[in-house]
Protein backbone atom coordinates (compact mmCIF):
# COMPACT_ATOMS: atom_id res chain seq x y z
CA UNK A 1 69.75 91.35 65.90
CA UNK A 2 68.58 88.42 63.07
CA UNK A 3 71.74 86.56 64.40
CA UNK A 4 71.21 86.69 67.89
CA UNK A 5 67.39 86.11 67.39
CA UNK A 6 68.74 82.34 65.16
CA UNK A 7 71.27 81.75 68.10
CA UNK A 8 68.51 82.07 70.79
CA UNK A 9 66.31 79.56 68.74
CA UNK A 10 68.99 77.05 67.67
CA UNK A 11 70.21 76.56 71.17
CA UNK A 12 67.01 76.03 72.63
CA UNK A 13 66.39 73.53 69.96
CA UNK A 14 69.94 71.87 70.34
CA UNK A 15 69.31 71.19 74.19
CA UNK A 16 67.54 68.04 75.74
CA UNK A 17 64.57 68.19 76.59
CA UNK A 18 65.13 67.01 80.45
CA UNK A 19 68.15 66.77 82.56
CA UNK A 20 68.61 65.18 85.93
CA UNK A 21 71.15 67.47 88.16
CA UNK A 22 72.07 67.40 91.51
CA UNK A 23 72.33 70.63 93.94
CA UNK A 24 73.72 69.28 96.55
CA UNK A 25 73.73 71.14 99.93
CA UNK A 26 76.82 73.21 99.12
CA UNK A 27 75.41 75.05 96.43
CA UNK A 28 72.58 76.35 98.92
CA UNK A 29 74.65 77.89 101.33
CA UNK A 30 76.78 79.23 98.33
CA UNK A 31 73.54 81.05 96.57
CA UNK A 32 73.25 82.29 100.68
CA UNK A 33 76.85 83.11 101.23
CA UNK A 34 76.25 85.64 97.82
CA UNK A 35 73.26 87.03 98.93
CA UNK A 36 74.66 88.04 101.73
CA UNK A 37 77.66 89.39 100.33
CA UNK A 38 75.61 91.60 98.04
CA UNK A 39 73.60 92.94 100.80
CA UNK A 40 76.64 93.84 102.65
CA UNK A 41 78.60 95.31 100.32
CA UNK A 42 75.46 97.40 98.86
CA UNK A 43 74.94 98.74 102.58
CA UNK A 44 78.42 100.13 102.91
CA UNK A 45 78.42 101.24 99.50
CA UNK A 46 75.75 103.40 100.50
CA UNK A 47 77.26 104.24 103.70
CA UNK A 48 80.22 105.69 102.14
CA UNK A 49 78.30 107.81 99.63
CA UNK A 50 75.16 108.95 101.96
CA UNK A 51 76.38 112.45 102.22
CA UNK A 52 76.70 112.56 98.40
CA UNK A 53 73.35 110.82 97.94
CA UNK A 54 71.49 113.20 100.43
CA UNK A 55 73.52 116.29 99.00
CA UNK A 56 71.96 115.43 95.48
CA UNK A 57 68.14 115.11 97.22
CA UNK A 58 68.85 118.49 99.00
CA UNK A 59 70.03 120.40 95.66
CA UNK A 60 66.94 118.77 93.84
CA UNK A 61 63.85 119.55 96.33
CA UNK A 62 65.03 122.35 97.83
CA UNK A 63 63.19 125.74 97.84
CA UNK A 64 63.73 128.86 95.08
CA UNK A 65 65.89 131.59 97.71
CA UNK A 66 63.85 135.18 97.36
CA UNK A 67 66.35 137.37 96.63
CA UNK A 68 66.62 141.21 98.26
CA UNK A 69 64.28 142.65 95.30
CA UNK A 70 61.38 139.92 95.69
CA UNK A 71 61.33 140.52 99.17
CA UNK A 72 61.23 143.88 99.01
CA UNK A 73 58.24 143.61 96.48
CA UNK A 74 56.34 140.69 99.08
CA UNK A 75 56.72 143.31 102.16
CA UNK A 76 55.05 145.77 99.38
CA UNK A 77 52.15 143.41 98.39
């Protein structure tokens, strides 16, 4: 922890203070081109596990089943 702490300072104190760099229009369309990509491939990640996904939802909200005694005791009531 103390030695990544001391790395984390020292680096920030070994780097310049300014630098001049150059994105040139390449890089845009390749931040764009990843974006997409990640969008993509998250959307047909959850297309192929959507019945899992929704299974999971059902199992956690779904109602208590009465069983034959506890209905027996509701007609009762």
């Amino acid at each position: 922890m103390y030695l990544t702490v001391f790395l984390l300072f020292s680096f920030l104190f070994i780097l310049p203070d300014s630098t001049y760099a150059y994105l040139d229009p390449g890089t845009g369309s390749y931040i764009t081109q990843l974006m997409i990509g990640f969008i993509a491939g998250g959307l047909y990640l959850l297309k192929v596990y959507w019945q899992k996904i929704v299974s999971i939802f059902r199992i956690l909200f779904r109602k208590p089943r009465m069983t034959d005694e506890k209905k027996k005791t509701n007609k009762r009531n």
